[in-house]
N, C-alpha and C. Protein backbone atom coordinates (compact mmCIF):
# COMPACT_ATOMS: atom_id res chain seq x y z
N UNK A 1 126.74 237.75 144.20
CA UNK A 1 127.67 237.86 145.30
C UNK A 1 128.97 238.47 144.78
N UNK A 2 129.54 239.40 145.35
CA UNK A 2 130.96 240.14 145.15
C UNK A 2 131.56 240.35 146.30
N UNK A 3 132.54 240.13 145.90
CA UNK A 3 133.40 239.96 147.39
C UNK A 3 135.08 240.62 147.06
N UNK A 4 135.91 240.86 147.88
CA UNK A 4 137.24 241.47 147.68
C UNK A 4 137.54 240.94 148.80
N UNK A 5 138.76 240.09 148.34
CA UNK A 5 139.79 239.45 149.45
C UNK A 5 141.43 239.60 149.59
N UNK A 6 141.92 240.65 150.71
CA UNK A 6 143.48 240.95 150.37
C UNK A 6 143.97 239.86 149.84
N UNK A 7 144.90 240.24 148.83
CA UNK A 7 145.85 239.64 148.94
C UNK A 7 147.44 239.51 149.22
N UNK A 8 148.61 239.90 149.71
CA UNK A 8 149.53 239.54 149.85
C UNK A 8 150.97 239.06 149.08
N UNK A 9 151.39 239.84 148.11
CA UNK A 9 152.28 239.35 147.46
C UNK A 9 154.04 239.77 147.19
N UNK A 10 154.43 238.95 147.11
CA UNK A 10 156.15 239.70 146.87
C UNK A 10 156.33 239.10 145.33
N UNK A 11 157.27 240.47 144.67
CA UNK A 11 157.58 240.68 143.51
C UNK A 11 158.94 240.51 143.69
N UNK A 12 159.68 239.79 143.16
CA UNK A 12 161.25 239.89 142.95
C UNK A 12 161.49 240.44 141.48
N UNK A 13 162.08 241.49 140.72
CA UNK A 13 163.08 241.59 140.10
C UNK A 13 164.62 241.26 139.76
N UNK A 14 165.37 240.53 139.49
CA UNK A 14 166.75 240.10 139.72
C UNK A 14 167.71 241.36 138.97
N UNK A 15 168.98 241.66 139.40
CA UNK A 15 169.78 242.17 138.97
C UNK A 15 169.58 242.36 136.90
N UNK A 16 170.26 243.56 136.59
CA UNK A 16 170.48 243.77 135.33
C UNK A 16 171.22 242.71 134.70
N UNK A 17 171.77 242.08 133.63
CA UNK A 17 172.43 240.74 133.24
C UNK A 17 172.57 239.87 134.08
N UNK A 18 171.80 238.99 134.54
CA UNK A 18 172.14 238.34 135.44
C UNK A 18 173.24 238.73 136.69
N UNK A 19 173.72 239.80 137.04
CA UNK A 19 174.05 240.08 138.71
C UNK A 19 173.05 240.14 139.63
N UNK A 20 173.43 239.85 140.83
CA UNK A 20 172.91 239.75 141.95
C UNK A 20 172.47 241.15 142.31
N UNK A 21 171.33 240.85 143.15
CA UNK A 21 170.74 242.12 143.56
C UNK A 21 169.44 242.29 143.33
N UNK A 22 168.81 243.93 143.02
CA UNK A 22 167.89 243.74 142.27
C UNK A 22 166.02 244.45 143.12
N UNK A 23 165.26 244.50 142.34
CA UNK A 23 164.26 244.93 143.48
C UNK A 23 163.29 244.21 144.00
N UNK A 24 162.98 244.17 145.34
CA UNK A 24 162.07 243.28 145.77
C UNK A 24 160.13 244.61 146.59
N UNK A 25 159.60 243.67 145.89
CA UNK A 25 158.09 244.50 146.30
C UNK A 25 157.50 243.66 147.13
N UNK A 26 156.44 244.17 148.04
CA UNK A 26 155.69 243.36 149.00
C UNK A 26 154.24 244.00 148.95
N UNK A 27 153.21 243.75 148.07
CA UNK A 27 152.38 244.88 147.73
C UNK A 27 151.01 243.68 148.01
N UNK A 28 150.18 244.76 148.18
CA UNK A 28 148.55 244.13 148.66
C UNK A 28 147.75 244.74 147.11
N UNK A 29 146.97 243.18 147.16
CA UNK A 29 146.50 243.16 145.97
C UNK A 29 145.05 242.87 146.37
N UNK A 30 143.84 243.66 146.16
CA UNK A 30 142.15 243.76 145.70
C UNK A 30 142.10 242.57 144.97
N UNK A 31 141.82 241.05 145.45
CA UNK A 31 140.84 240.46 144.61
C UNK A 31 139.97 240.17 144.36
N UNK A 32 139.50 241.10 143.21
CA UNK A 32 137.89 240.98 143.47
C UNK A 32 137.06 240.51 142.41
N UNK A 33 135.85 239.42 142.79
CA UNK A 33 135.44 238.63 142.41
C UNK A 33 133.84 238.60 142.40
N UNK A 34 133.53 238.27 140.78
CA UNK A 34 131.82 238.06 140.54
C UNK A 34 131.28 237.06 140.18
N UNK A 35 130.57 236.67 140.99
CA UNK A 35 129.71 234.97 140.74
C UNK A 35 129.51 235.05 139.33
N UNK A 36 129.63 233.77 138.78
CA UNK A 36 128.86 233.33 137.44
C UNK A 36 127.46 233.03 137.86
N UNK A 37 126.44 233.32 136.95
CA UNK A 37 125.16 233.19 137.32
C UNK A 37 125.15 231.47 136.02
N UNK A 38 123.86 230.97 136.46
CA UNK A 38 122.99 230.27 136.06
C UNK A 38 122.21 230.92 134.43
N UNK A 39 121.25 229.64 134.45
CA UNK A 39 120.60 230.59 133.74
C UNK A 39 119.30 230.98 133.94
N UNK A 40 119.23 230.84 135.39
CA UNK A 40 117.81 231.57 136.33
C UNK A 40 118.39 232.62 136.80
N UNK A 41 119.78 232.74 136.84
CA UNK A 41 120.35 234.06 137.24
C UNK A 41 121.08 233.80 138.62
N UNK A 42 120.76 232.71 139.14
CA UNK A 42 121.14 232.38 140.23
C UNK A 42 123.23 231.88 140.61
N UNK A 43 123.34 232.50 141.54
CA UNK A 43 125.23 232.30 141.23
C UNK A 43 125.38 230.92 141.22
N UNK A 44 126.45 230.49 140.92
CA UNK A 44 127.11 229.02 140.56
C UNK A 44 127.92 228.90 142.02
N UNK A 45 127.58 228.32 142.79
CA UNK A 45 127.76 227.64 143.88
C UNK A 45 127.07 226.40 144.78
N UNK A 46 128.15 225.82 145.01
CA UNK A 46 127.59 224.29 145.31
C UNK A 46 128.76 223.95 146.50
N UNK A 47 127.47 223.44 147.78
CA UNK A 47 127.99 223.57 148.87
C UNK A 47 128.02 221.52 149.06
N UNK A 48 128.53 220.73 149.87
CA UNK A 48 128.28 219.34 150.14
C UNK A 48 129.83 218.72 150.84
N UNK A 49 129.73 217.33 150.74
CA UNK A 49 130.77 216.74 151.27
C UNK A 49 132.08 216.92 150.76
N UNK A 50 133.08 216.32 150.84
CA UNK A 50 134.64 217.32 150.74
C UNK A 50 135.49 216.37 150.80
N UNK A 51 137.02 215.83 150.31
CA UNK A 51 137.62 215.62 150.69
C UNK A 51 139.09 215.93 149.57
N UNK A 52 140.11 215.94 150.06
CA UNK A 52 141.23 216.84 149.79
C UNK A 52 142.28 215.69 149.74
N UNK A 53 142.69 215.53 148.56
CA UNK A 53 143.62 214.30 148.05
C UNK A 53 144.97 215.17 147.12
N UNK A 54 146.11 215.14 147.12
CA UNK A 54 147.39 215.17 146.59
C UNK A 54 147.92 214.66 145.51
N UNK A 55 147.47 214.84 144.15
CA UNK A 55 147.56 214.19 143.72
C UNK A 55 148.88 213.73 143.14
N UNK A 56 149.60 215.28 142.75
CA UNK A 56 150.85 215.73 142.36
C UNK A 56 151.47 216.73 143.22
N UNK A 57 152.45 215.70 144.49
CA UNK A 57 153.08 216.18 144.85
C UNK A 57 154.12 217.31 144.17
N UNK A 58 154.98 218.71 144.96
CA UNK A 58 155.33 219.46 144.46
C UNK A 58 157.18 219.76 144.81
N UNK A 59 157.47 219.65 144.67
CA UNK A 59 159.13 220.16 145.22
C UNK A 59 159.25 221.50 145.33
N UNK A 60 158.30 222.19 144.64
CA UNK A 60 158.49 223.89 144.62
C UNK A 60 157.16 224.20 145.42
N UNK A 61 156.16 223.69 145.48
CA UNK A 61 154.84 224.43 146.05
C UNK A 61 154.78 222.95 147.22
N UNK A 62 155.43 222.73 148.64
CA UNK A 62 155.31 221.49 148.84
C UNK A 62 154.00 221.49 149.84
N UNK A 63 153.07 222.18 149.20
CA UNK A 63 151.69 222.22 149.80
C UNK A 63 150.62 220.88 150.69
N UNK A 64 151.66 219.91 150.23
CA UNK A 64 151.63 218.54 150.50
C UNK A 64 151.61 217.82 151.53
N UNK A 65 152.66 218.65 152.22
CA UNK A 65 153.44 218.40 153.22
C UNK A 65 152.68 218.79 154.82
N UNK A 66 151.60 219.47 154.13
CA UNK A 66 150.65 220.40 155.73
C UNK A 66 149.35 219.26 155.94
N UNK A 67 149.62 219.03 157.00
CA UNK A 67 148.50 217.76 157.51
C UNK A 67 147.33 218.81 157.97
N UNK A 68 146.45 217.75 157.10
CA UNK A 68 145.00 217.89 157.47
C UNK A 68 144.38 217.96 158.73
N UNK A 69 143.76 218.98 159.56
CA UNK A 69 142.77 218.73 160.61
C UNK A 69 141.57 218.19 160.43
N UNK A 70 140.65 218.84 160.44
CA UNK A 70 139.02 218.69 160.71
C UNK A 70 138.74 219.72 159.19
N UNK A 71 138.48 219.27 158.10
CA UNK A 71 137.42 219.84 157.23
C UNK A 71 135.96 220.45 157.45
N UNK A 72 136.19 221.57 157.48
CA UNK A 72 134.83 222.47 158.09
C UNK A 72 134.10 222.51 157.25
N UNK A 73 134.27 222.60 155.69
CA UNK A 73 133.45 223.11 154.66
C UNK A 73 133.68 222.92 153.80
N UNK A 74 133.23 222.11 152.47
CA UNK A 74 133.86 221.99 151.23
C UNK A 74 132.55 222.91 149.62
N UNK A 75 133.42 224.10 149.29
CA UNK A 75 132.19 224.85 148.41
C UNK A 75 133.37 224.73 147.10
N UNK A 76 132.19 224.75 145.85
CA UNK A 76 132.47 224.94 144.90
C UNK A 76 132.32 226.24 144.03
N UNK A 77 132.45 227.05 143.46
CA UNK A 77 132.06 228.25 143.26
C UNK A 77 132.77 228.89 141.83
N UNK A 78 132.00 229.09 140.65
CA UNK A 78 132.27 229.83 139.43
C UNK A 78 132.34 231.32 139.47
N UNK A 79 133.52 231.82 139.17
CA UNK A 79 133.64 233.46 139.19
C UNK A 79 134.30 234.28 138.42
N UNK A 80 134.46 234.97 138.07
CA UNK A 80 135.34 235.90 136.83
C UNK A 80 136.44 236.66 137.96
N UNK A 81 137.74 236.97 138.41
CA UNK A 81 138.40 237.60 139.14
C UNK A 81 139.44 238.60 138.82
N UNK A 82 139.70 239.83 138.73
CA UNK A 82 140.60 240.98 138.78
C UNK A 82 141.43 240.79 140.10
N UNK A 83 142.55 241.00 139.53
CA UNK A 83 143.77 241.27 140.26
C UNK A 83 144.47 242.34 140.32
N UNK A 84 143.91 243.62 141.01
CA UNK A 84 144.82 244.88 140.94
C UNK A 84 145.97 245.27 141.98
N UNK A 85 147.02 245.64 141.79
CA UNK A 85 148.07 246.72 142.75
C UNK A 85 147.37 247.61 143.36
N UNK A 86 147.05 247.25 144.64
CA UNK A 86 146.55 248.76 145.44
C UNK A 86 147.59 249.53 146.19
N UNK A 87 148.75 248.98 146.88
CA UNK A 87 149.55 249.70 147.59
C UNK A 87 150.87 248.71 147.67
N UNK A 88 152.18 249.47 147.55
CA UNK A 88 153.61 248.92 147.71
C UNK A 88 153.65 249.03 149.16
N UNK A 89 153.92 247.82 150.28
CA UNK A 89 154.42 247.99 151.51
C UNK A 89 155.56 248.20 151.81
N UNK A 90 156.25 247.77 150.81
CA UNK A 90 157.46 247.66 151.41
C UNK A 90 158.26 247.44 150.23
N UNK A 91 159.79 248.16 149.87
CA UNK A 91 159.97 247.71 148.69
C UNK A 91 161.87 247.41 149.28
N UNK A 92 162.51 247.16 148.62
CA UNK A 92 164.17 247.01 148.58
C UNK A 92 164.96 246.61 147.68
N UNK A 93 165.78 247.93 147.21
CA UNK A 93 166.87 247.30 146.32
C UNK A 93 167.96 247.47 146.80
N UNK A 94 168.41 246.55 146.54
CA UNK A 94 169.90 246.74 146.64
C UNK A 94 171.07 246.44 145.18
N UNK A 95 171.79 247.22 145.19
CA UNK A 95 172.50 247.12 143.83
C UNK A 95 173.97 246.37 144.08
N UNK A 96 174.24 245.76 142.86
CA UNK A 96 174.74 244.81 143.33
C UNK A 96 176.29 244.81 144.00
N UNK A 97 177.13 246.42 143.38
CA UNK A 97 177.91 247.17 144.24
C UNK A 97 177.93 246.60 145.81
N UNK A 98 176.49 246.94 146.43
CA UNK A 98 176.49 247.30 147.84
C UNK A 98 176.80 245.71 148.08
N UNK A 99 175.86 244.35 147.56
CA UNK A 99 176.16 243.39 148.12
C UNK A 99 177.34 242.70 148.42
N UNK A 100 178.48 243.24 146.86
CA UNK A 100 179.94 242.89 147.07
C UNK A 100 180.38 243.29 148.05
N UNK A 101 180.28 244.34 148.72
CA UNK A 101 180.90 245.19 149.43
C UNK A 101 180.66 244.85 151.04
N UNK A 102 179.19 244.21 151.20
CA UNK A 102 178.77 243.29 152.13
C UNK A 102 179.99 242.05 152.41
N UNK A 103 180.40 241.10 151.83
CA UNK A 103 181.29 240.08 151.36
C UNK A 103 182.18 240.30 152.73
């Protein structure tokens, strides 16, 4: 099984010596992904019951915080994955001149 799933990401750069400013990217990323096989050859996936516990809450990722509905599906799955840059959507700098000048 191989599969490629967008992905979605922003890049911040910060200003030269620590000033404000700096460049920001918003670029879609190909992730694409190949089952680990067995050793019948068969991929490493395992489908069954599910449940989704917290263990270490986060202050930075507060992923924690999003209440559970209805669990549709719980799979397990071994894979090797590449992460490439396919396209910049959107990019912005601003230098840090312009932001003073904002003020």
């Amino acid at each position: 099984m191989e599969d490629e799933v967008p992905i979605f990401t922003v890049r911040h750069a910060p200003g030269l010596d620590g000033q404000r400013g700096g460049l920001t990217q918003l670029f879609e990323s190909p992730f694409e992904t190949r089952s680990r096989k067995d050793a019948r050859g068969d991929d490493i996936v395992f489908t069954g019951p599910v449940s989704v516990t917290y263990e270490s809450p986060s202050v930075i990722d507060p992923v924690h915080n999003l209440q559970i509905g209805e669990i549709i599906a719980g799979i397990y799955r071994e894979f090797d994955a590449v992460l490439r840059v396919r396209d910049i959507l959107r990019e912005s700098y601003i230098p840090y001149k312009a932001m003073v000048e904002q003020r």
